[in-house]
Every structure is written in C-alpha cells, then in structure tokens.
PDB file of N, CA and C in Angstrom:
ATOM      1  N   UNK A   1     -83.576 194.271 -47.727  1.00  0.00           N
ATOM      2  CA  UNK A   1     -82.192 193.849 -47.774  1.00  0.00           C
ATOM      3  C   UNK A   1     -82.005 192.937 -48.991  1.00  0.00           C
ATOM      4  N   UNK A   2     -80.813 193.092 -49.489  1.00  0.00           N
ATOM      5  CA  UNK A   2     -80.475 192.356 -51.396  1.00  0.00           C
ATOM      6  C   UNK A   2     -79.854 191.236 -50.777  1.00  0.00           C
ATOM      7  N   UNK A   3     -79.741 190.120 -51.268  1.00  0.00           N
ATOM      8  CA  UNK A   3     -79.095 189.031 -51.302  1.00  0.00           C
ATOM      9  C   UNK A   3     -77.978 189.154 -51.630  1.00  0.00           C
ATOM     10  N   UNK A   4     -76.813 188.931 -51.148  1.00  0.00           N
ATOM     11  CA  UNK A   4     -75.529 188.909 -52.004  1.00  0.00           C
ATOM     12  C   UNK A   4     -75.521 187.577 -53.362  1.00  0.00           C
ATOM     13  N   UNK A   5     -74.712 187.802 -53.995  1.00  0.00           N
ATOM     14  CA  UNK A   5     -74.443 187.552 -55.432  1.00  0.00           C
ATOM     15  C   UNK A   5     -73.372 186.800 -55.093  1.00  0.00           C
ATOM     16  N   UNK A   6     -73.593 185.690 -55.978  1.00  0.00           N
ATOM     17  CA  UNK A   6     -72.196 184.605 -55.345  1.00  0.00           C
ATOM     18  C   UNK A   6     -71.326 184.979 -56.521  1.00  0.00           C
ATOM     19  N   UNK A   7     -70.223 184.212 -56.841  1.00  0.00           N
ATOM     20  CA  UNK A   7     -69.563 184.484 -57.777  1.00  0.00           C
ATOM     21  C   UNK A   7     -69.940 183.518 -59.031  1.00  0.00           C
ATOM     22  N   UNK A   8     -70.720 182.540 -58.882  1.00  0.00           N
ATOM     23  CA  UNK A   8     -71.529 181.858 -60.047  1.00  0.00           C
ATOM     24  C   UNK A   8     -72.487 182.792 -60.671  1.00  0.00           C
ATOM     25  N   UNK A   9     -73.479 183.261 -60.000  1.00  0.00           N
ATOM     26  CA  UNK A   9     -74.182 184.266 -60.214  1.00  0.00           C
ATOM     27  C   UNK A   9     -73.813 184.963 -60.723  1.00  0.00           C
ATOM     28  N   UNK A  10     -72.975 185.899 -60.383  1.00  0.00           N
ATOM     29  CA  UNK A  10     -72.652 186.961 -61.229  1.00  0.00           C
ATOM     30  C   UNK A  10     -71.762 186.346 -62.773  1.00  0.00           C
ATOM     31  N   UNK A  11     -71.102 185.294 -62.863  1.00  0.00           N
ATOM     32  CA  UNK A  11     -70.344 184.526 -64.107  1.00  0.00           C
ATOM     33  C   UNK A  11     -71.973 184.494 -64.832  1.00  0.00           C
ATOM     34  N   UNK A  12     -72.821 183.604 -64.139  1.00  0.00           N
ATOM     35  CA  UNK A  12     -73.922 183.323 -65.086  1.00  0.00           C
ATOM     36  C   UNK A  12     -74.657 184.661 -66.140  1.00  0.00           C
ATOM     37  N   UNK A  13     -74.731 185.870 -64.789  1.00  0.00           N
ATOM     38  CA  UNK A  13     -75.288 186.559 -65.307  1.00  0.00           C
ATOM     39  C   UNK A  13     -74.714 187.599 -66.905  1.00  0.00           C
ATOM     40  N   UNK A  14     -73.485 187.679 -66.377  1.00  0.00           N
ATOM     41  CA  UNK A  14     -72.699 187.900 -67.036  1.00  0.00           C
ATOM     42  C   UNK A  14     -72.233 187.209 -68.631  1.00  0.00           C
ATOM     43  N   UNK A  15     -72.271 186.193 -68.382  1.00  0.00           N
ATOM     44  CA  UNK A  15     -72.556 185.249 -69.736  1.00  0.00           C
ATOM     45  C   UNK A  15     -73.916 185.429 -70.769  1.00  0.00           C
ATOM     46  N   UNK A  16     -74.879 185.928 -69.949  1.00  0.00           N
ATOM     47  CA  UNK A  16     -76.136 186.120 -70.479  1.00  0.00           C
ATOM     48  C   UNK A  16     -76.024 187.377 -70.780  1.00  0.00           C
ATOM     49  N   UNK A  17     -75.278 188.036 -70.886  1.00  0.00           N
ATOM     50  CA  UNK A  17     -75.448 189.569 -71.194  1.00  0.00           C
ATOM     51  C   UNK A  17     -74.660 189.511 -72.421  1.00  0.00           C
ATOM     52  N   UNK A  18     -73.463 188.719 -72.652  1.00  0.00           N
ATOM     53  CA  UNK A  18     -72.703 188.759 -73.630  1.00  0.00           C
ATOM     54  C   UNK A  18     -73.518 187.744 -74.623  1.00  0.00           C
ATOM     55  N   UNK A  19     -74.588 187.247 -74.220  1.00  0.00           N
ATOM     56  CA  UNK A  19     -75.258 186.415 -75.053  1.00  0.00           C
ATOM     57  C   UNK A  19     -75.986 187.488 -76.165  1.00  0.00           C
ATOM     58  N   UNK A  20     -76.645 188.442 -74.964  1.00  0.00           N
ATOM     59  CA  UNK A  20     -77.228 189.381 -75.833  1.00  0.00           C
ATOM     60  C   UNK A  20     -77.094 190.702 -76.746  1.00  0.00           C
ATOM     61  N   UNK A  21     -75.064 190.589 -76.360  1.00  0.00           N
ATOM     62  CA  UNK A  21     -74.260 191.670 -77.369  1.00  0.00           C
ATOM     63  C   UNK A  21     -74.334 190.554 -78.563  1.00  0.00           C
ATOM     64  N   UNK A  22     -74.602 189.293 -78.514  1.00  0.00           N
ATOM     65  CA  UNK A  22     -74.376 189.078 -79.970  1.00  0.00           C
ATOM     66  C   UNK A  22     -73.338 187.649 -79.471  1.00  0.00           C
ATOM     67  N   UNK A  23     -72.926 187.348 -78.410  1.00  0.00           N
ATOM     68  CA  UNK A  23     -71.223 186.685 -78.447  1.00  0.00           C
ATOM     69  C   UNK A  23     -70.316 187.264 -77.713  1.00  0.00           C
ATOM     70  N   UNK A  24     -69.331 186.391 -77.896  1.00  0.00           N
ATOM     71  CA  UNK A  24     -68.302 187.058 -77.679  1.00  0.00           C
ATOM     72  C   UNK A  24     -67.527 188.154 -78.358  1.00  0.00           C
ATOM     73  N   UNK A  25     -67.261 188.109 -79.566  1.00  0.00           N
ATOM     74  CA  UNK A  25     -67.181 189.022 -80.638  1.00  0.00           C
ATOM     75  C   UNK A  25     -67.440 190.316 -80.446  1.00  0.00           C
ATOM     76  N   UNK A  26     -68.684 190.162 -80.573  1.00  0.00           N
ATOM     77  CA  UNK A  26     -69.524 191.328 -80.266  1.00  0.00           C
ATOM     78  C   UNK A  26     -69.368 192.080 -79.044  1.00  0.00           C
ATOM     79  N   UNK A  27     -69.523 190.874 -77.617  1.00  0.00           N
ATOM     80  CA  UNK A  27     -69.703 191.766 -76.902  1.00  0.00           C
ATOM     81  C   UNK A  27     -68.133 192.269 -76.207  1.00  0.00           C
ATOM     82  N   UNK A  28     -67.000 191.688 -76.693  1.00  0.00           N
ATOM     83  CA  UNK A  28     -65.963 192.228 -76.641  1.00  0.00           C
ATOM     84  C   UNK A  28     -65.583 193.397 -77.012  1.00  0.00           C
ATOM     85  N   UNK A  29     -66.499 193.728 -78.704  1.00  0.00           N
ATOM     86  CA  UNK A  29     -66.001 195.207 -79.198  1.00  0.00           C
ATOM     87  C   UNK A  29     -66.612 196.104 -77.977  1.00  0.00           C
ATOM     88  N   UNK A  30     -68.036 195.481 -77.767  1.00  0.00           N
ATOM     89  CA  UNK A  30     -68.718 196.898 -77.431  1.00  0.00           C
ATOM     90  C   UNK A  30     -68.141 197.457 -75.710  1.00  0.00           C
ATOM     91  N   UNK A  31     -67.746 196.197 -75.499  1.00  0.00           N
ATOM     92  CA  UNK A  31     -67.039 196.161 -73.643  1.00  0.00           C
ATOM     93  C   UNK A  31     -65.865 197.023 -74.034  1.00  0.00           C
ATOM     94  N   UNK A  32     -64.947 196.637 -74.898  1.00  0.00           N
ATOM     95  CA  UNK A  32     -63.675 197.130 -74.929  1.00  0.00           C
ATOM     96  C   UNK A  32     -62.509 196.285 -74.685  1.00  0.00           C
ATOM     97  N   UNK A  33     -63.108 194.831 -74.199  1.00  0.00           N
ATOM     98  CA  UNK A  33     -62.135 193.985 -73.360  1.00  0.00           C
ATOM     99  C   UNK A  33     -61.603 192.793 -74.230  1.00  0.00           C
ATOM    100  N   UNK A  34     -60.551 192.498 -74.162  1.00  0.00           N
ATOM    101  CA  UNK A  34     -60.153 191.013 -75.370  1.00  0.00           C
ATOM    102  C   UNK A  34     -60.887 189.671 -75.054  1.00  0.00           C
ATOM    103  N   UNK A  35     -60.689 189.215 -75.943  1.00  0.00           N
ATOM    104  CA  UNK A  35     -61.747 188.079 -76.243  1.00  0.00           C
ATOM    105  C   UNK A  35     -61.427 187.266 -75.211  1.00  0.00           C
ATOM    106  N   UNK A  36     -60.370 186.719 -75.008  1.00  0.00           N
ATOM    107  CA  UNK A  36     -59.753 185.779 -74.166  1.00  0.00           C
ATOM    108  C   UNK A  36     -60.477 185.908 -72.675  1.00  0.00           C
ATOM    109  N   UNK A  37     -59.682 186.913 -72.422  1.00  0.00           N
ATOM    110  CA  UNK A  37     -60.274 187.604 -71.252  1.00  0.00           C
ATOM    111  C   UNK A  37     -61.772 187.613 -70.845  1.00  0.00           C
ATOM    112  N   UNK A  38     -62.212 187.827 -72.033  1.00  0.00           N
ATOM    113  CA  UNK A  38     -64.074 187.815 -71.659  1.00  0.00           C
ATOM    114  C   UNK A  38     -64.368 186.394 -71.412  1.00  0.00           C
ATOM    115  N   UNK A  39     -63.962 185.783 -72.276  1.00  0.00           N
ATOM    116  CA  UNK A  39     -64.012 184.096 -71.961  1.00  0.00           C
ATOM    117  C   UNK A  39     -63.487 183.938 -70.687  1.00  0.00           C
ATOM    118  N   UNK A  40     -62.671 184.335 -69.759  1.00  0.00           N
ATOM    119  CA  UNK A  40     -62.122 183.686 -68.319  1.00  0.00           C
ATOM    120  C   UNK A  40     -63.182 184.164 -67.554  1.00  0.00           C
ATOM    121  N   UNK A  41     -63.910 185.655 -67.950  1.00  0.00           N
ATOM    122  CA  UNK A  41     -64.917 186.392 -67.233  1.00  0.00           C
ATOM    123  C   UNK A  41     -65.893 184.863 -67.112  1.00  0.00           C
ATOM    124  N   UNK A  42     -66.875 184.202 -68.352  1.00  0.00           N
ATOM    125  CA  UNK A  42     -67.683 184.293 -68.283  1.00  0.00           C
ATOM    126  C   UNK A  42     -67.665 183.014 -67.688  1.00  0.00           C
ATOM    127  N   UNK A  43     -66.545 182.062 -68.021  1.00  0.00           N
ATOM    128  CA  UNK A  43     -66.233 181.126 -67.841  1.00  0.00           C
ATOM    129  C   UNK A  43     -66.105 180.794 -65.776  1.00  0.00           C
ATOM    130  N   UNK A  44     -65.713 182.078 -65.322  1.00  0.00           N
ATOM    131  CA  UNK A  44     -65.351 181.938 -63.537  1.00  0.00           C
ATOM    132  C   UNK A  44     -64.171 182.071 -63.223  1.00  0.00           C
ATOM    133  N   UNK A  45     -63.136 181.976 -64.546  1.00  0.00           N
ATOM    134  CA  UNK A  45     -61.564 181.650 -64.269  1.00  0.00           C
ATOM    135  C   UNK A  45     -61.360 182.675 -63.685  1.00  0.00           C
ATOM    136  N   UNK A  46     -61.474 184.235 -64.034  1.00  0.00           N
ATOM    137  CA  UNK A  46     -61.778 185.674 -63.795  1.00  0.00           C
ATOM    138  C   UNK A  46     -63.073 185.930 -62.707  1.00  0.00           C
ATOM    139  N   UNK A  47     -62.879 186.439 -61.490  1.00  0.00           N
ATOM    140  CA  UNK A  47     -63.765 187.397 -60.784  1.00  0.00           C
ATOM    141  C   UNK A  47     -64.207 188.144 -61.468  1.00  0.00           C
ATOM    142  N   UNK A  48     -65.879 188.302 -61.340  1.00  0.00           N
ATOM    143  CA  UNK A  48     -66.559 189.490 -62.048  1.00  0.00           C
ATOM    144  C   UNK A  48     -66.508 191.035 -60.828  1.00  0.00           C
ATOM    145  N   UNK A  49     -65.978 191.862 -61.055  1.00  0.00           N
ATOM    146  CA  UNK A  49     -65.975 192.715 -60.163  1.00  0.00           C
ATOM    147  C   UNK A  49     -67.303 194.050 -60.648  1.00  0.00           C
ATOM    148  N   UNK A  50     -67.282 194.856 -59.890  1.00  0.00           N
ATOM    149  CA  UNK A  50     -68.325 195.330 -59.887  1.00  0.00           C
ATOM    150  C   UNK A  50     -68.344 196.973 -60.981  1.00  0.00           C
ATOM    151  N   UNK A  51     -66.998 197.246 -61.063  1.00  0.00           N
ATOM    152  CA  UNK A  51     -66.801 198.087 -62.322  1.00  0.00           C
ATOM    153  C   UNK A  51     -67.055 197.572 -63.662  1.00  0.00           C
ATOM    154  N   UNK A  52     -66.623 195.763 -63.968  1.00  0.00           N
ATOM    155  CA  UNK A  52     -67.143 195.546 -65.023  1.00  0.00           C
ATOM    156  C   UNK A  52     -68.661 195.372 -64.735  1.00  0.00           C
ATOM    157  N   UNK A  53     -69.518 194.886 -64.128  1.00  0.00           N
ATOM    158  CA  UNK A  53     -70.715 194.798 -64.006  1.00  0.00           C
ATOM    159  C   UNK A  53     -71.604 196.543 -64.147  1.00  0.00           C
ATOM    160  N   UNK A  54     -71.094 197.228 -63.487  1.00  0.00           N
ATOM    161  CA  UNK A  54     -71.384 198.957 -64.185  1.00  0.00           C
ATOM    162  C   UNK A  54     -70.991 198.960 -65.506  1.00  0.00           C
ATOM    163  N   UNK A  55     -69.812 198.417 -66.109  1.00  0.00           N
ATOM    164  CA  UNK A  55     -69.810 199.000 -67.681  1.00  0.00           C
ATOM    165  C   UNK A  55     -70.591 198.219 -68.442  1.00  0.00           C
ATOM    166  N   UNK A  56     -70.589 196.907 -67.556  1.00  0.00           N
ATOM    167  CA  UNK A  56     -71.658 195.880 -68.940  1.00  0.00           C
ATOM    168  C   UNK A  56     -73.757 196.538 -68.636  1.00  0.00           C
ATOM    169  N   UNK A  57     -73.917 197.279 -67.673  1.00  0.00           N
ATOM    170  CA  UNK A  57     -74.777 197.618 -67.571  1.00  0.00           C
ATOM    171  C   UNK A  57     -75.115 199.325 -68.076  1.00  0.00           C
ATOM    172  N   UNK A  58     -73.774 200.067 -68.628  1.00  0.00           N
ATOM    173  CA  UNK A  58     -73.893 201.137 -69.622  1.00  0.00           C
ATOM    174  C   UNK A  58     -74.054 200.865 -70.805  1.00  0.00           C
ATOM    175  N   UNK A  59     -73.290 199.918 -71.148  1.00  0.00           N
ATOM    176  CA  UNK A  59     -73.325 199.362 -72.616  1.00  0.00           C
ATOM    177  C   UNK A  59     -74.576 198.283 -73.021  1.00  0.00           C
ATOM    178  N   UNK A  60     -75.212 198.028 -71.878  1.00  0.00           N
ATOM    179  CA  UNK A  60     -76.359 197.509 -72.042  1.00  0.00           C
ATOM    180  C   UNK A  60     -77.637 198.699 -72.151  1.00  0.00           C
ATOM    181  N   UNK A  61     -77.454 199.150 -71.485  1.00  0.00           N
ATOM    182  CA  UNK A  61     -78.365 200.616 -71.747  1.00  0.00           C
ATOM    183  C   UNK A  61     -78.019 201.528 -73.506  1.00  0.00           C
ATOM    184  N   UNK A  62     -77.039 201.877 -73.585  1.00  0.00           N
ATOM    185  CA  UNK A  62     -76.875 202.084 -75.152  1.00  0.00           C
ATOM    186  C   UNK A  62     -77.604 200.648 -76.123  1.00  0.00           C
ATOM    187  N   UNK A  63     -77.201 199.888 -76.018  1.00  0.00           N
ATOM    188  CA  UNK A  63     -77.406 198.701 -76.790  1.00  0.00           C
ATOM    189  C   UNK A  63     -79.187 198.777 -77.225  1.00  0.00           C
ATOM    190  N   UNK A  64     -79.551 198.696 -75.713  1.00  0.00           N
ATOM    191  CA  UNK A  64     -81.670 199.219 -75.743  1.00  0.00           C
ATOM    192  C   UNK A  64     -82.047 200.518 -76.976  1.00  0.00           C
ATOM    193  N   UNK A  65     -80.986 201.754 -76.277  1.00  0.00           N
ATOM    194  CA  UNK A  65     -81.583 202.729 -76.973  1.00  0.00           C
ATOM    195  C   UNK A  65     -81.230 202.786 -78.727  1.00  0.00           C
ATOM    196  N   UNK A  66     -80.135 202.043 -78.904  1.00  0.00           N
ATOM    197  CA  UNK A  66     -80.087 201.908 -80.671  1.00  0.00           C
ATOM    198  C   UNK A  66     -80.746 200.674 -80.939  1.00  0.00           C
ATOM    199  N   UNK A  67     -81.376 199.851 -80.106  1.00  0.00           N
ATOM    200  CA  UNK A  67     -82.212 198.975 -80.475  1.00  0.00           C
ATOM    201  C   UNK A  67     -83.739 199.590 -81.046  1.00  0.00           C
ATOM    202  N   UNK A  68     -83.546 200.147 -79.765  1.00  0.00           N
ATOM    203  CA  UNK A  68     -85.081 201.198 -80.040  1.00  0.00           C
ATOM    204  C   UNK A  68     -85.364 202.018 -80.994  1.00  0.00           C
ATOM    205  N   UNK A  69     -84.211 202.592 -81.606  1.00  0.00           N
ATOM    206  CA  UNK A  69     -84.193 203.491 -82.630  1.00  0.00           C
ATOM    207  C   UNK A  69     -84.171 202.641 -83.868  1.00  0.00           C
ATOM    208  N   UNK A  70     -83.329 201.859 -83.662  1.00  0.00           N
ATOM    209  CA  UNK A  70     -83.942 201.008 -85.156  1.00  0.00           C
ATOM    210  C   UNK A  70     -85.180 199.919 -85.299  1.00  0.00           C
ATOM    211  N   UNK A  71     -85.896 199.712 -84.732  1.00  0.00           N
ATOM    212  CA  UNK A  71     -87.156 199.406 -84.715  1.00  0.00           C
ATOM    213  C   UNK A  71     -88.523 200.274 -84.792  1.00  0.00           C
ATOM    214  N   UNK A  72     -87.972 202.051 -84.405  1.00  0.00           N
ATOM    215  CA  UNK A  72     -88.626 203.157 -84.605  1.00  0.00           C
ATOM    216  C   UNK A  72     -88.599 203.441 -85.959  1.00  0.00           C
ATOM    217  N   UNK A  73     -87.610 202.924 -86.525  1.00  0.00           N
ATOM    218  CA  UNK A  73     -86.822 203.360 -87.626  1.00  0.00           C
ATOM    219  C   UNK A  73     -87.865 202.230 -88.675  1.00  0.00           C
ATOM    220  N   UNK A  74     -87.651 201.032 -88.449  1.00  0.00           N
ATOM    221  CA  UNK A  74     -88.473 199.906 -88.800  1.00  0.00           C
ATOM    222  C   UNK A  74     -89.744 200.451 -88.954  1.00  0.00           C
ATOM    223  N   UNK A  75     -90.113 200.568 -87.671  1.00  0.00           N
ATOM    224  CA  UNK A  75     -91.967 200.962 -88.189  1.00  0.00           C
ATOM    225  C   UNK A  75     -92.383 202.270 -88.988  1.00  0.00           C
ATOM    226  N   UNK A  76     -91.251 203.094 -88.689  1.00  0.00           N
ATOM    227  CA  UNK A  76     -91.399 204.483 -89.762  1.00  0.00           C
ATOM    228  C   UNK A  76     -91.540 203.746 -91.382  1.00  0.00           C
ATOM    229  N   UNK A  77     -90.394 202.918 -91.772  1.00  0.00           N
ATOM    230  CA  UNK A  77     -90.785 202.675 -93.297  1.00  0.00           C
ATOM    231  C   UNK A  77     -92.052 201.672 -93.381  1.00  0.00           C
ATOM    232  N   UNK A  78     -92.304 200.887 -92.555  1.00  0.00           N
ATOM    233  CA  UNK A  78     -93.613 199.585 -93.158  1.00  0.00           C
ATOM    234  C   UNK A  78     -94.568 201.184 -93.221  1.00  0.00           C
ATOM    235  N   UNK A  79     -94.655 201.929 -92.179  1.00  0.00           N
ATOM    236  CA  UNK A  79     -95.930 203.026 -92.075  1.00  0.00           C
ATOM    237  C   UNK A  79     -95.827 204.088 -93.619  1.00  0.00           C
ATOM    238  N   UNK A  80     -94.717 203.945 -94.142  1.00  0.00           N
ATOM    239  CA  UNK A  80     -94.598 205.037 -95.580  1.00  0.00           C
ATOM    240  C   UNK A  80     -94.694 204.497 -96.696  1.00  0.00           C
ATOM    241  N   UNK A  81     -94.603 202.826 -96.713  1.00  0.00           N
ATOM    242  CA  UNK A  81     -94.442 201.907 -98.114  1.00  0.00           C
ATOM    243  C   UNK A  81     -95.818 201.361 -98.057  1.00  0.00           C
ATOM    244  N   UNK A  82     -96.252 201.204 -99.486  1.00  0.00           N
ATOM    245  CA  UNK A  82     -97.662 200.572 -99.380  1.00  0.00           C
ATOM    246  C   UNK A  82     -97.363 199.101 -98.874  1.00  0.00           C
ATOM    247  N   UNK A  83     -98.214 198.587 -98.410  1.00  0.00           N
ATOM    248  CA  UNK A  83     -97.862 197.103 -98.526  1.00  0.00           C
ATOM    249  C   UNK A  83     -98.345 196.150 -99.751  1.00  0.00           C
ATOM    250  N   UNK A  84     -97.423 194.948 -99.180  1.00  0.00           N
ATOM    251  CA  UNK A  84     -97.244 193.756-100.434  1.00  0.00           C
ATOM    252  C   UNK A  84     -98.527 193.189-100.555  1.00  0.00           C
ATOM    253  N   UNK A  85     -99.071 192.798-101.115  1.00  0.00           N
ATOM    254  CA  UNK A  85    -100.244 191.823-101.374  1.00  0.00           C
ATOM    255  C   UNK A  85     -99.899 190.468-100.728  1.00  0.00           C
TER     256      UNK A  85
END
C-alpha cells in the first residue's frame, strides 16, 4: 500500500523537477504552462493535480532520452578526436 502524497509533497516535488528543466523558464517552455502559473504550482498557491504530475513525468522522460543522446553524442566525438596532451 503507497502512502498518500500531501499537498506539500507533491509542491516540493514538483519544484524539484522544474529545478531540473533548467528553472522556470525552461521548464515552462517544455510543460507548455505560463510562468506565473508555474510559480503558484510550485509555490502551493495552485494544487498540483495529477494530470500535471503525468505531463511533468512525460516531459521528464523525453528530457532523459535527449539527455542521453547527447552524451552518446559526447562520447562518439572524444572516441574520433585524438586527444590533447
């Protein structure tokens, strides 16, 4: 059985996710949602409901896989360039 999620919890967690789009900025483009708004999210003023918690957890899944690809991408060139002295 899961613990329910208070509504701090989910603000906290939620804040930490937009930490890791970059911000607010950032994680506004990639959400779709205005800045303001993300700020009441993260802030508590705003209920986190559970559709945004599914989209911040799609867009967290994209976010991994172009992470991944550019760090694949990363080790492809150090592996083709000689290295520096």
């Amino acid at each position: 059985m899961t613990t329910p999620s208070s509504p701090d919890d989910r603000s906290e967690h939620f804040a930490y996710c937009v930490q890791l789009f970059g911000g607010t900025t950032a994680a506004s483009r990639r959400l779709g949602i205005d800045e303001r708004a993300l700020r009441r999210f993260v802030n508590g003023e705003k209920p986190i409901g559970d559709r945004l918690l599914e989209d911040t957890a799609t867009v967290l899944r994209k976010f991994v896989a172009e992470a991944t690809a550019a760090d694949e991408r990363i080790a492809a060139l150090l592996k083709a360039e000689p290295k520096a002295p």
